[in-house]
Protein backbone atom coordinates (compact mmCIF):
# COMPACT_ATOMS: atom_id res chain seq x y z
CA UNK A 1 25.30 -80.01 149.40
CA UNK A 2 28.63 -80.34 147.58
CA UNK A 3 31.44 -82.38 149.02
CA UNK A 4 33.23 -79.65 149.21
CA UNK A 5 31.07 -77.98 151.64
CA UNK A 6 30.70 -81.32 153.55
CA UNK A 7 34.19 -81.34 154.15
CA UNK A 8 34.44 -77.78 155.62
CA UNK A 9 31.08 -78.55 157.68
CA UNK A 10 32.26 -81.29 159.31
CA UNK A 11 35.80 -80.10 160.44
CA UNK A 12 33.30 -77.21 161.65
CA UNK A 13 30.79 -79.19 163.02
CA UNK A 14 32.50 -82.63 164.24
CA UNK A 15 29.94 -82.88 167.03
CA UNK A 16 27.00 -83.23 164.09
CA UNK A 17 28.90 -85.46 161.61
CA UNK A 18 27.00 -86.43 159.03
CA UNK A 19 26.06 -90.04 158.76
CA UNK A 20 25.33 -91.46 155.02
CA UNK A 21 25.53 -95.35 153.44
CA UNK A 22 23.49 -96.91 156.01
CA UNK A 23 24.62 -95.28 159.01
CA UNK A 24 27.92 -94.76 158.49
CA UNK A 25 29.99 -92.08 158.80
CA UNK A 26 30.63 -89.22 156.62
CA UNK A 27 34.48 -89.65 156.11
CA UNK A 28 35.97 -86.78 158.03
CA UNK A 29 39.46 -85.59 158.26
CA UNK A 30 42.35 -88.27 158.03
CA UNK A 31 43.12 -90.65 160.66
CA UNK A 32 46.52 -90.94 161.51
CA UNK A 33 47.29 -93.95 163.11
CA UNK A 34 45.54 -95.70 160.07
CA UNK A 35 47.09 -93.26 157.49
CA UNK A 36 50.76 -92.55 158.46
CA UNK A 37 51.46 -96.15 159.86
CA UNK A 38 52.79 -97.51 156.10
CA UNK A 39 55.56 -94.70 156.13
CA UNK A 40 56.28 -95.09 159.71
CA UNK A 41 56.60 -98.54 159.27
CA UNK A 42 59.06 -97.81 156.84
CA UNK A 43 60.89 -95.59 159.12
CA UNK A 44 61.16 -98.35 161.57
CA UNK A 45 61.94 -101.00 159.14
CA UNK A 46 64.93 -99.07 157.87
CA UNK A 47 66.16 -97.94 161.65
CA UNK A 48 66.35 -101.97 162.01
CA UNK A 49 67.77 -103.37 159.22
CA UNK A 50 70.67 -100.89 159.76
CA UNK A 51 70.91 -101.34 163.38
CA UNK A 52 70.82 -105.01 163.58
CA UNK A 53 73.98 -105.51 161.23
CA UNK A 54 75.80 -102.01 162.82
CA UNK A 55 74.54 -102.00 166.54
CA UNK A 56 76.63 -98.51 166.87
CA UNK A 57 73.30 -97.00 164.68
CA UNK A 58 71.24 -97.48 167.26
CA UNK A 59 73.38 -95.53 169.89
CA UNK A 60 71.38 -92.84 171.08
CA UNK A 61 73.64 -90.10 170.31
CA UNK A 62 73.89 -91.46 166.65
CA UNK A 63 70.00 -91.84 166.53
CA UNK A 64 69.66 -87.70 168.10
CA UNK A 65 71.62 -86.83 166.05
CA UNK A 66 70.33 -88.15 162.62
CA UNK A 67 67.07 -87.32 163.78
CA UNK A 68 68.41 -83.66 164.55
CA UNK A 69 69.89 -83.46 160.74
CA UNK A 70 66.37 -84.04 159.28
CA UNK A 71 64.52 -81.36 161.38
CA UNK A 72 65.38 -78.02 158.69
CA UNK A 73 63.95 -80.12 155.50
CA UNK A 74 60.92 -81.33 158.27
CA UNK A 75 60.00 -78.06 159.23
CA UNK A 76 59.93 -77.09 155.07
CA UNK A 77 57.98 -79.98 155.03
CA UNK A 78 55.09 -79.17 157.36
CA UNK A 79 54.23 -76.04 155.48
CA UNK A 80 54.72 -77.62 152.35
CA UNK A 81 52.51 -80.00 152.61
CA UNK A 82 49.45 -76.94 152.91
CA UNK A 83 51.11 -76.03 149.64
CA UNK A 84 50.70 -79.91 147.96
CA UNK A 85 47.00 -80.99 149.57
CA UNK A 86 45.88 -77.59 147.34
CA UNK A 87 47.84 -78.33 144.29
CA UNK A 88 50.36 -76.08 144.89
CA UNK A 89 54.59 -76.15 144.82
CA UNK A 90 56.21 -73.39 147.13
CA UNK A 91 59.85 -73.46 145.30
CA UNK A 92 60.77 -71.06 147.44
CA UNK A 93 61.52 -72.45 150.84
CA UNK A 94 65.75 -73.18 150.35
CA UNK A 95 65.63 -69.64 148.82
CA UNK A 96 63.67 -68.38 151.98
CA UNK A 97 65.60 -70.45 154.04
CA UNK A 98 69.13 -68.86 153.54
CA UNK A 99 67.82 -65.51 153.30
CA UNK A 100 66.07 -65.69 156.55
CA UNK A 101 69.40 -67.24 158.11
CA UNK A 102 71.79 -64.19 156.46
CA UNK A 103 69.12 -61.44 157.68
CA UNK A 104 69.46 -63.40 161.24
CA UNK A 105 73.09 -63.81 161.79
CA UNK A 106 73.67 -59.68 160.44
CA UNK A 107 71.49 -58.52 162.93
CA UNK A 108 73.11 -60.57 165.56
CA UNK A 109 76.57 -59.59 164.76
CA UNK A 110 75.76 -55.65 164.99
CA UNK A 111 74.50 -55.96 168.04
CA UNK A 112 71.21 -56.68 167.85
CA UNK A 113 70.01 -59.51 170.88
CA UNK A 114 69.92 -62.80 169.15
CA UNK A 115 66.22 -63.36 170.69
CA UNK A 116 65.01 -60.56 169.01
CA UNK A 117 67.08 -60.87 165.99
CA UNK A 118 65.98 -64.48 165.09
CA UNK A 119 64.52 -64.50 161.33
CA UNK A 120 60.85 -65.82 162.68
CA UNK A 121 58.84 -62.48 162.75
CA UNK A 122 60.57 -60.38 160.20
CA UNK A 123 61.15 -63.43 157.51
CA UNK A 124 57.67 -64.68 158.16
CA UNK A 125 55.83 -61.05 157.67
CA UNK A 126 58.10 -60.53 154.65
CA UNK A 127 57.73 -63.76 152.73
CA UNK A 128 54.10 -63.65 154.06
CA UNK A 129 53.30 -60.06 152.45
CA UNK A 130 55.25 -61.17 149.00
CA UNK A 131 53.81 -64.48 148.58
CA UNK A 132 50.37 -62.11 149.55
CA UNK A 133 51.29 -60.26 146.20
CA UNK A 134 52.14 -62.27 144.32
CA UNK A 135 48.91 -64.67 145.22
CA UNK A 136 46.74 -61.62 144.51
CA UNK A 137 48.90 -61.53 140.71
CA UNK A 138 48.44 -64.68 139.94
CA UNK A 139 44.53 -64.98 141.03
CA UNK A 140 44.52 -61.79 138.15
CA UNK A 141 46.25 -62.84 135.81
CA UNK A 142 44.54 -66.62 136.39
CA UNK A 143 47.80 -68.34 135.71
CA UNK A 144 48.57 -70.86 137.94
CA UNK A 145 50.06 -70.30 141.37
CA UNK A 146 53.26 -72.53 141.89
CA UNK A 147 54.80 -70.22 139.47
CA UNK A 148 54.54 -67.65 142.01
CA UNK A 149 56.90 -69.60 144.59
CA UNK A 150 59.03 -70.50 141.79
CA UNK A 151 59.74 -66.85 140.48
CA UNK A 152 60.20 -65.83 144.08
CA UNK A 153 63.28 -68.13 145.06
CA UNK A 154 65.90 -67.06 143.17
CA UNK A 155 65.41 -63.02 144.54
CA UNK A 156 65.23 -64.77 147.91
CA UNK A 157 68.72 -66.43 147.17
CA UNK A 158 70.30 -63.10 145.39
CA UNK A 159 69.00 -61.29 148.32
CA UNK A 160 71.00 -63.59 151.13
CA UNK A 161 74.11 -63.26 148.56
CA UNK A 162 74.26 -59.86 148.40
CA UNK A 163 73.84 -58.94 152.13
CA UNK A 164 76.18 -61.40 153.11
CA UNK A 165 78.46 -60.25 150.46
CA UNK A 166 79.20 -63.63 149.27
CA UNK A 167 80.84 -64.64 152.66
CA UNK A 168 79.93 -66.82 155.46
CA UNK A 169 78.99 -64.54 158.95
CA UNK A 170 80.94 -65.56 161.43
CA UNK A 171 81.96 -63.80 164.74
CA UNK A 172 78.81 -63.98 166.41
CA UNK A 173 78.05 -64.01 170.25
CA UNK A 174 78.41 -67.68 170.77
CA UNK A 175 77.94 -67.91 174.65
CA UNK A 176 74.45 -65.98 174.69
CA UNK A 177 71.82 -68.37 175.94
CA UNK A 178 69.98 -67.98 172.41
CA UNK A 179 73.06 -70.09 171.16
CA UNK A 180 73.52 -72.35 174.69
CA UNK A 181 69.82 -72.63 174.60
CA UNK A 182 68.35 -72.92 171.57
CA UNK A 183 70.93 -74.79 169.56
CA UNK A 184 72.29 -76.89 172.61
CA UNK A 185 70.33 -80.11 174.27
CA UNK A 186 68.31 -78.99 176.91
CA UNK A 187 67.19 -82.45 178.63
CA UNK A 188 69.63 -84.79 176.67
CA UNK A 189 67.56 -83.94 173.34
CA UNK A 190 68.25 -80.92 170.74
CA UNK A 191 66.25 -77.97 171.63
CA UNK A 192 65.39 -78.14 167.36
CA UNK A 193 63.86 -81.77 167.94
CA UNK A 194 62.05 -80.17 170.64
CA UNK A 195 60.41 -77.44 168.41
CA UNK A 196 59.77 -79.52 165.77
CA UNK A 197 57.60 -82.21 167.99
CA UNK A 198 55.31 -78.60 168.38
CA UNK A 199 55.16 -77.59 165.24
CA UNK A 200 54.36 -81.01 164.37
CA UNK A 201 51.09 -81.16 167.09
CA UNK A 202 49.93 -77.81 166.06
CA UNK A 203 50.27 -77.89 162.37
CA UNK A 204 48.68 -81.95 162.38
CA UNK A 205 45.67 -80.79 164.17
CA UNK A 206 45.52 -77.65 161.86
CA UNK A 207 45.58 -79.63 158.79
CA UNK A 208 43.05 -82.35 160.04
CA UNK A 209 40.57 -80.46 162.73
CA UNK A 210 40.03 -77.15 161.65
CA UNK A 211 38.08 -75.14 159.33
CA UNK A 212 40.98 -73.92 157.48
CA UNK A 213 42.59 -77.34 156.90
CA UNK A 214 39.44 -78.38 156.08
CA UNK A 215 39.30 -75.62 153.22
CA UNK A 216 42.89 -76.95 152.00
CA UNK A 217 42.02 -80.01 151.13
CA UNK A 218 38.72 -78.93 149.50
CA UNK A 219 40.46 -76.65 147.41
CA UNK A 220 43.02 -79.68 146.44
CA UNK A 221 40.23 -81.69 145.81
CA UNK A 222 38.30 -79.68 143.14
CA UNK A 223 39.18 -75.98 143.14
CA UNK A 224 36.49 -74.82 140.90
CA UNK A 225 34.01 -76.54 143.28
CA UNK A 226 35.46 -75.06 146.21
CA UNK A 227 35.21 -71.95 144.42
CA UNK A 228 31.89 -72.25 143.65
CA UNK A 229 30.51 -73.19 147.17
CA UNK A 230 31.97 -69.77 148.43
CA UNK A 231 35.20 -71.36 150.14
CA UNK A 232 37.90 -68.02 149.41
CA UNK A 233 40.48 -69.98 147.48
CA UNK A 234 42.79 -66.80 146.83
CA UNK A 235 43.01 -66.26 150.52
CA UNK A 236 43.41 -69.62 151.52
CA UNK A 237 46.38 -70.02 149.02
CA UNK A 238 48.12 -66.88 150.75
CA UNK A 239 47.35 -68.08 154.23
CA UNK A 240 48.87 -71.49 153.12
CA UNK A 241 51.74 -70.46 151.45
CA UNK A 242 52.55 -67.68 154.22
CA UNK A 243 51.95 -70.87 156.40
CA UNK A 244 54.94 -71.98 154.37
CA UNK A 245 56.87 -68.93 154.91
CA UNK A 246 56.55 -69.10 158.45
CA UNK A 247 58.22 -72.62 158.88
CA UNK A 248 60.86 -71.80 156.56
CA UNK A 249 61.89 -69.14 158.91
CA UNK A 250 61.59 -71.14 162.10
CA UNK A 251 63.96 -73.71 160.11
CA UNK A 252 66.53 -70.98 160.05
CA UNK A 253 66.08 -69.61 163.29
CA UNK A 254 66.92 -72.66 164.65
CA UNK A 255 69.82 -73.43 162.33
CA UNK A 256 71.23 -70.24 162.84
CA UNK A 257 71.02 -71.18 166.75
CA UNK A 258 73.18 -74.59 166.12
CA UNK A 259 75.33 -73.74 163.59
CA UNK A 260 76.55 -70.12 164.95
CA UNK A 261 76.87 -68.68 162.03
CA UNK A 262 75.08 -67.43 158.49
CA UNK A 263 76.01 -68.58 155.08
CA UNK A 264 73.95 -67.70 152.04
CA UNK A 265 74.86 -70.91 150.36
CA UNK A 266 73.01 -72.77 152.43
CA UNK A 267 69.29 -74.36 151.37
CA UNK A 268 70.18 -75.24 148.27
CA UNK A 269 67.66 -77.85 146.83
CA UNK A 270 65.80 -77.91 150.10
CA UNK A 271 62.73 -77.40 148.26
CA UNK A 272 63.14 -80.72 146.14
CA UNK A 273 64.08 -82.02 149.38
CA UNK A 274 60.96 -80.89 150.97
CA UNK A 275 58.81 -82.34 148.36
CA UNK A 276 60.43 -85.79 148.49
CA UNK A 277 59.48 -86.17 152.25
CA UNK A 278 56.04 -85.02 151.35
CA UNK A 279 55.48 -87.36 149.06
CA UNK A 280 57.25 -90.56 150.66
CA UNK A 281 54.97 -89.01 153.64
CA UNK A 282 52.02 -89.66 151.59
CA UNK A 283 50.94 -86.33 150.18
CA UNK A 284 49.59 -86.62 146.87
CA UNK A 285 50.95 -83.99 143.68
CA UNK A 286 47.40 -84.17 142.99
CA UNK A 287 46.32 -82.59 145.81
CA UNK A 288 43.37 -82.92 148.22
CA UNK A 289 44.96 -84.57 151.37
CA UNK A 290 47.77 -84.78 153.25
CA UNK A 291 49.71 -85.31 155.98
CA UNK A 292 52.06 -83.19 158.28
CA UNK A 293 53.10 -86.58 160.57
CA UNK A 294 53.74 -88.31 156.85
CA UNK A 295 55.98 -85.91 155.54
CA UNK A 296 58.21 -85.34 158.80
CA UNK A 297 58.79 -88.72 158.30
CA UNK A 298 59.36 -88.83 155.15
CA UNK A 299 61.97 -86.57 155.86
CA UNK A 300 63.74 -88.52 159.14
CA UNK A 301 63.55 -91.43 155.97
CA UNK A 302 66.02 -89.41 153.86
CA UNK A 303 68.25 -88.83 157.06
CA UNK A 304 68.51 -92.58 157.89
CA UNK A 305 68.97 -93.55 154.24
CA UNK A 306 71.85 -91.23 154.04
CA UNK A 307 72.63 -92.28 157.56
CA UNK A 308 72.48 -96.19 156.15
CA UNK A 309 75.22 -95.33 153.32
CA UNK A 310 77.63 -94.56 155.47
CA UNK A 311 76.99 -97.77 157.48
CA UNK A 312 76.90 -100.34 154.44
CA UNK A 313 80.01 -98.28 153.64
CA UNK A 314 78.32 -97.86 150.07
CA UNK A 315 80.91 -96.47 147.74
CA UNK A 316 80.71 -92.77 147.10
CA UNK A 317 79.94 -92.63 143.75
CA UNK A 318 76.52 -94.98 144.82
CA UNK A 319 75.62 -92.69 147.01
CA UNK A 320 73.40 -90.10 144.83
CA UNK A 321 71.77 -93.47 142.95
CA UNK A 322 71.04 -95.49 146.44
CA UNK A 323 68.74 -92.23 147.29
CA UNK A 324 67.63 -91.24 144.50
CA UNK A 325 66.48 -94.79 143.73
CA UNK A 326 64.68 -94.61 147.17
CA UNK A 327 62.77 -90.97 146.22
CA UNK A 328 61.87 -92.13 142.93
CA UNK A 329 60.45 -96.05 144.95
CA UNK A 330 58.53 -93.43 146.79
CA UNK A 331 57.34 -91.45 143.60
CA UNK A 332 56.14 -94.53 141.63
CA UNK A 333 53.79 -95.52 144.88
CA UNK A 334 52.41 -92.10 145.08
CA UNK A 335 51.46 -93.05 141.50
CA UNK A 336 50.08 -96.36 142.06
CA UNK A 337 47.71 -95.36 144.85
CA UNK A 338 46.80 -92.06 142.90
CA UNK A 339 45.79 -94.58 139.90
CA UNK A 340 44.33 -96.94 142.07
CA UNK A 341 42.02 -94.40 143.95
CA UNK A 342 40.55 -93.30 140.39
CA UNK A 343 39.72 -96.85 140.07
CA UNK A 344 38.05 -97.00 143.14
CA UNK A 345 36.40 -93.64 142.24
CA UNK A 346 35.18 -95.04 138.70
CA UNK A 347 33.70 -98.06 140.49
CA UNK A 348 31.59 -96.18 143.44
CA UNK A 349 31.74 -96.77 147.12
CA UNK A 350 30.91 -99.82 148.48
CA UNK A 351 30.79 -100.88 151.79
CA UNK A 352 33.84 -102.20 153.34
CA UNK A 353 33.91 -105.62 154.05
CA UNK A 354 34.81 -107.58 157.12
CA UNK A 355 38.40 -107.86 157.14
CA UNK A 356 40.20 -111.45 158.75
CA UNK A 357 43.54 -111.16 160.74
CA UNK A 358 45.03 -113.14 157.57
CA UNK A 359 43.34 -110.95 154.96
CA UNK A 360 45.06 -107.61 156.87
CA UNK A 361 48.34 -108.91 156.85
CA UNK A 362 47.97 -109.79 152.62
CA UNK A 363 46.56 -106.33 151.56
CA UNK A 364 49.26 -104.59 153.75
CA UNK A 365 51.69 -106.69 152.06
CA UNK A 366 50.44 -105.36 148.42
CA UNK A 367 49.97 -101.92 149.49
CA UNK A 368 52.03 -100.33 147.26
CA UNK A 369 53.51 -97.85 150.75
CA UNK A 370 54.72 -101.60 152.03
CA UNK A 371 56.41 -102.20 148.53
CA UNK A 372 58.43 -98.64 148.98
CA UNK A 373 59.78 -100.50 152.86
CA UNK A 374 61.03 -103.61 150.75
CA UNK A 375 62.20 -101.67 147.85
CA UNK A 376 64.48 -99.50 149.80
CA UNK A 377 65.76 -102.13 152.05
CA UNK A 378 66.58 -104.63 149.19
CA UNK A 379 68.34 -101.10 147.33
CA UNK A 380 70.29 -100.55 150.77
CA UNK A 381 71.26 -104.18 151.20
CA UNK A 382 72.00 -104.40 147.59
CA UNK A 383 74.53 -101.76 147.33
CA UNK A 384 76.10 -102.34 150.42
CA UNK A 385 76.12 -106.33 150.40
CA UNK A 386 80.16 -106.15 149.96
CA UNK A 387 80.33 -105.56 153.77
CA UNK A 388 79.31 -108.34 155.95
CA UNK A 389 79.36 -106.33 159.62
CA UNK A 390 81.98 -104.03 161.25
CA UNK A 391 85.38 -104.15 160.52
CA UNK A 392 88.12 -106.38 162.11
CA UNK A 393 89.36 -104.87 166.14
CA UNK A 394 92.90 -105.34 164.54
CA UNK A 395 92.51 -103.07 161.59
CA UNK A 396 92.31 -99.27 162.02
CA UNK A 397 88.91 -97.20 161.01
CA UNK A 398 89.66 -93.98 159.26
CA UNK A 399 87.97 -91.95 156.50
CA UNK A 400 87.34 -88.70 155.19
CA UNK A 401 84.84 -85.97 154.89
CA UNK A 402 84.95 -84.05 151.18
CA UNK A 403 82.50 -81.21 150.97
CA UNK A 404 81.70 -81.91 147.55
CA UNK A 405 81.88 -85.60 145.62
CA UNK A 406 81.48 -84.16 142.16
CA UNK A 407 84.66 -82.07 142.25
CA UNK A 408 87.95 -83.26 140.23
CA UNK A 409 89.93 -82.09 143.17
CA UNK A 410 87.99 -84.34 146.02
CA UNK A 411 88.01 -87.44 143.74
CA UNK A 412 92.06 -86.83 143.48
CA UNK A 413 92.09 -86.69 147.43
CA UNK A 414 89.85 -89.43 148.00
CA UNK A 415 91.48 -92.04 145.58
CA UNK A 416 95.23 -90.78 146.94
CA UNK A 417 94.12 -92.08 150.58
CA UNK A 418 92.33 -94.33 149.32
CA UNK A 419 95.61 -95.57 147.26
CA UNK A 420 97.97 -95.24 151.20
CA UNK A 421 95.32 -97.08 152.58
CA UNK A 422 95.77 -100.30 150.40
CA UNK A 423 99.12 -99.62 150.78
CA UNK A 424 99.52 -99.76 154.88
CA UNK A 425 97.35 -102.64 154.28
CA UNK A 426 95.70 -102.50 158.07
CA UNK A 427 93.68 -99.77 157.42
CA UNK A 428 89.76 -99.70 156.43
CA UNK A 429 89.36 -96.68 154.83
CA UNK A 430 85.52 -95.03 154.25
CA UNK A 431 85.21 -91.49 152.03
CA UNK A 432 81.59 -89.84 152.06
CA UNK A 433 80.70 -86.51 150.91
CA UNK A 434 77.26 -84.94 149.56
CA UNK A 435 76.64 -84.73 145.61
CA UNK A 436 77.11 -81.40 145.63
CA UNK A 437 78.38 -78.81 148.01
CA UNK A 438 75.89 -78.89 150.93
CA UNK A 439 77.48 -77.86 154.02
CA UNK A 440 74.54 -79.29 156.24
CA UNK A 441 74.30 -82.68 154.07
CA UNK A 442 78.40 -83.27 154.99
CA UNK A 443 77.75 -82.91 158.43
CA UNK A 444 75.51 -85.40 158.94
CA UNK A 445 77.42 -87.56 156.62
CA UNK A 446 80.46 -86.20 159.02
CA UNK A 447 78.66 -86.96 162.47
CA UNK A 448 77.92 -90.94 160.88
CA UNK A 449 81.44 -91.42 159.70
CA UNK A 450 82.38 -90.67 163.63
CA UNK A 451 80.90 -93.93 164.77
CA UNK A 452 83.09 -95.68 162.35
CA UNK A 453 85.49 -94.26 161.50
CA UNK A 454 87.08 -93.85 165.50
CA UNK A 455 90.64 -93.94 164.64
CA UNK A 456 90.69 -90.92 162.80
CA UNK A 457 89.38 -88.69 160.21
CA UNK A 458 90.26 -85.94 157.92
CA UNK A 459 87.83 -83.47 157.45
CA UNK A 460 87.70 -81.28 153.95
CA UNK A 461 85.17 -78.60 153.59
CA UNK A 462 83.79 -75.06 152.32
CA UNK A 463 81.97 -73.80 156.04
CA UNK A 464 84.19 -74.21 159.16
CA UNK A 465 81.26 -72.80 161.29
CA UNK A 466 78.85 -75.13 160.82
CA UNK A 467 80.88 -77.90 161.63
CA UNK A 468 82.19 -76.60 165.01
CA UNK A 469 80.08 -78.33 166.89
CA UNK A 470 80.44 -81.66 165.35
CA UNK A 471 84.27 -81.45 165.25
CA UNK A 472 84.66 -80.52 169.06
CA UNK A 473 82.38 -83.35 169.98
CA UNK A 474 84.31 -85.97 168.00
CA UNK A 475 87.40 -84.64 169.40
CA UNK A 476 86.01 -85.05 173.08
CA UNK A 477 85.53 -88.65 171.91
CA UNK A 478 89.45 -89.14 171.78
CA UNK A 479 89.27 -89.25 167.75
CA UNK A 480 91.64 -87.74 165.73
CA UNK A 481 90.54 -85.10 163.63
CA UNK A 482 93.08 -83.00 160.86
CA UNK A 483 91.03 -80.06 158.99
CA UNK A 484 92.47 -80.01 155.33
CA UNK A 485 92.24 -77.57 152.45
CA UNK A 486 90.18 -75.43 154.98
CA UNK A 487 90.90 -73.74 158.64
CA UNK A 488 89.05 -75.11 161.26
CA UNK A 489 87.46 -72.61 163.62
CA UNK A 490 88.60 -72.13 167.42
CA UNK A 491 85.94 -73.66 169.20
CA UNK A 492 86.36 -76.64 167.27
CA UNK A 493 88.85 -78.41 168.96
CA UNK A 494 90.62 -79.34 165.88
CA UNK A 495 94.16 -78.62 166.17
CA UNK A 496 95.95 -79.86 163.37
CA UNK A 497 95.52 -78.27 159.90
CA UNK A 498 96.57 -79.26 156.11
CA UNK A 499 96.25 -76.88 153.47
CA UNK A 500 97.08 -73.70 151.44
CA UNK A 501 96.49 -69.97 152.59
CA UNK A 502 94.92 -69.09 149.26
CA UNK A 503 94.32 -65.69 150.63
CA UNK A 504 98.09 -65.05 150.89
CA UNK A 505 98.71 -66.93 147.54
CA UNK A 506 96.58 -64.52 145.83
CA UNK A 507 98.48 -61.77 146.84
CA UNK A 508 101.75 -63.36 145.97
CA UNK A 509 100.84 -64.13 142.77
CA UNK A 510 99.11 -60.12 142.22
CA UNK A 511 102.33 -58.86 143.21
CA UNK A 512 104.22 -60.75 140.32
CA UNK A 513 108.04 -62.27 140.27
């Protein structure tokens, strides 16, 4: 018998393990406790070292809602991860994503009940039948399959841009309980957290106790072996992929439900995202294994690193090296375990030995999943080590939210109050904005600049909408918030406004002298 067809057998059969080396046990599906406990640790190591310096990170509102940032890219993650343990990319889950969000909020604002209207069933039996095709395309033309996801997200993303015409879709039913409900905090926590602790349970057990996961990781682990032994590797692929699909979709159902509105622009790079919280998660590029507890960590990693920026108050222009430096930490370990289990492979198995308390505590120290926890901490310390704690209780805490870093026009505005700043000479002054325009990414960076930056904040972005929420509940917190370049929305709270109506200017200036 083939490993491959011990590995299906057993999640099949766990009752009649086999037993081989002596009595031991045929390894089985991942453990994990034992497997995700590196990246966890990291997780916790990171919550820490920016909560002991900045004790306002640990507040639990600050730690919901960082947690509630990361849930779209976790949700990507746990189908992507099917996608990785067979050797596979799905590049197009931010495509998906937006679509699925556009299709939702239409439907919604002519008339349709935003229960039924929700992109889950419709975006999952669409993506589902075209990744099908595709699949079936590939498997005849025997090319290989990732080019299928890749090919299919830039339709996905014209598709969301057409419908919505380009523009965000707004005037939706705000006060139906899909909205209350679904994208409010029933018991204290965000109803998305809540879905995504489910989808986590379900899609862990999938991967690790049953048949099918079983056949994902076989097919990872040698796909012309798992062909051979009669697993069906073109219909696992589909059912993976459409596995994909389906948490994409639940991603924008539930965004859709917090945000309270559609924008097509949304998702962009979610899929690179995705793929960096697989893989600081611990799911292999090469396939064969992985983990769905893993890569929602991973993800919740990103949050808090971005999180941690605001904190150390790193400067903005740091911000796209601090994480980048932590994905590509995570990267190089993925590499160094891949390299070192082909050692192990080339040497045989050997019995493990007995382990001492002392001896634990070394190897853990050299794994290289420990070295990504020091690596990011000393990369976080190091580029925020200018600021020693919180700033002074005599000294006002103000910044500003730019929707876009990488824009001429948001450097001008940045360094200009950065410049008054200096000037009053009592003011501490933080800017933060996303590498590129990200509405989601600049409200999380948004929420974290409310715990310090209480005395007041100007607020520049692309998507009112999406940040109506946020604004109104910064505003209930007694801080002063002015919308600039941009109108705020009603429900925001946000009463005082600087900036151009461009709409107006356009016709002035089509109208001539």
């Amino acid at each position: 018998m083939t490993d491959t067809e011990r590995a299906v057998d057993d999640a099949s059969h766990a009752p009649r393990a086999r037993e081989r080396d002596g009595g031991k046990r045929w390894p089985g599906p991942r453990r994990p406790v034992r497997d995700e406990l590196g990246v966890l640790l990291v997780l916790a190591l990171l919550v820490a070292g920016i909560g002991i310096p900045y004790p306002d990170f640990l507040d639990t509102d600050n730690l919901l809602s960082t947690a509630h940032n990361s849930v779209y890219i976790s949700l990507m993650a746990c189908g992507m991860v099917f996608a990785l343990a067979m050797r596979e990319v799905d590049l197009s889950v931010g495509g998906g994503y937006a679509m699925c969000l556009v299709v939702g909020a239409l439907l919604v604002r002519e008339g349709v009940p935003p229960w039924l209207a929700v992109p889950v069933g419709p975006g999952h039996r669409d993506r589902a039948g075209r990744v099908q095709r595709a699949g079936h395309h590939a498997a005849r033309a025997a090319v290989v399959h990732r080019h299928a996801g890749h090919a299919d997200a830039g339709p996905n993303r014209g598709v969301g841009l057409a419908l919505a015409d380009g523009k965000q879709i707004t005037d939706l039913p705000l006060d139906d309980s899909f909205f209350t409900f679904a994208g409010g905090d029933p018991g204290g926590v965000p109803f998305a957290l809540w879905a995504l602790l489910a989808v986590v349970v379900v899609l862990a057990v999938v991967l690790a106790r049953t048949r099918f996961g079983a056949r994902v990781r076989a097919i990872g682990s040698n796909p012309d072996a798992a062909e051979f032994s009669g697993i069906p590797v073109v219909r696992t692929r589909i059912q993976a992929l459409a596995l994909s699909g389906f948490t994409t979709a639940c991603a924008a159902a539930l965004a859709l439900a917090f945000y309270g509105a559609g924008d097509p622009t949304l998702g962009q790079g979610y899929e690179l995202q995705a793929i960096a919280a697989c893989i600081i998660g611990g799911t292999p590029l090469a396939g064969g294994r992985g983990s769905v507890v893993g890569a929602v960590a991973g993800a919740m990693i990103l949050s808090v690193v971005a999180a941690g920026l605001v904190f150390f108050e790193v400067p903005i222009n740091w911000t796209s090296f601090a994480t980048g430096g932590v994905i590509l930490v995570a990267v190089a370990a993925d590499s160094a375990l891949r390299r070192s289990g082909r050692r192990r492979d080339r040497g045989g198995q050997r019995p493990a030995p007995q382990r001492t308390p002392s001896r634990v505590s070394l190897e853990a120290v050299m794994h290289p999943r420990f070295r990504t926890v020091a690596a990011a901490l000393v990369l976080l310390t190091a580029v925020g080590c200018g600021d020693s704690g919180p700033g002074e209780s005599d000294r006002l805490d103000m910044g500003i939210a730019v929707a876009n870093i990488s824009l001429n026009f948001a450097h001008e505005m940045v360094l200009g109050a950065q410049s008054a700043a200096e000037h009053a000479g009592d003011v501490d002054f933080k800017a933060v904005g996303p590498p590129n325009t990200d509405g989601p990414a600049e409200v999380q960076l948004f929420q974290n600049l409310t715990t310090r930056a209480e005395d007041g904040i100007v607020l520049e972005n692309l998507d009112p909408p999406i940040f109506t929420r946020r604004a109104a509940r910064a505003v209930d917190q007694g801080i002063p918030i002015v919308a600039l370049d941009t109108a705020p929305t009603d429900g925001s709270k946000v009463t005082f406004y600087v900036g151009n109506d461009n709409y107006a200017l356009g016709e002035l200036m089509a109208g001539g002298p």
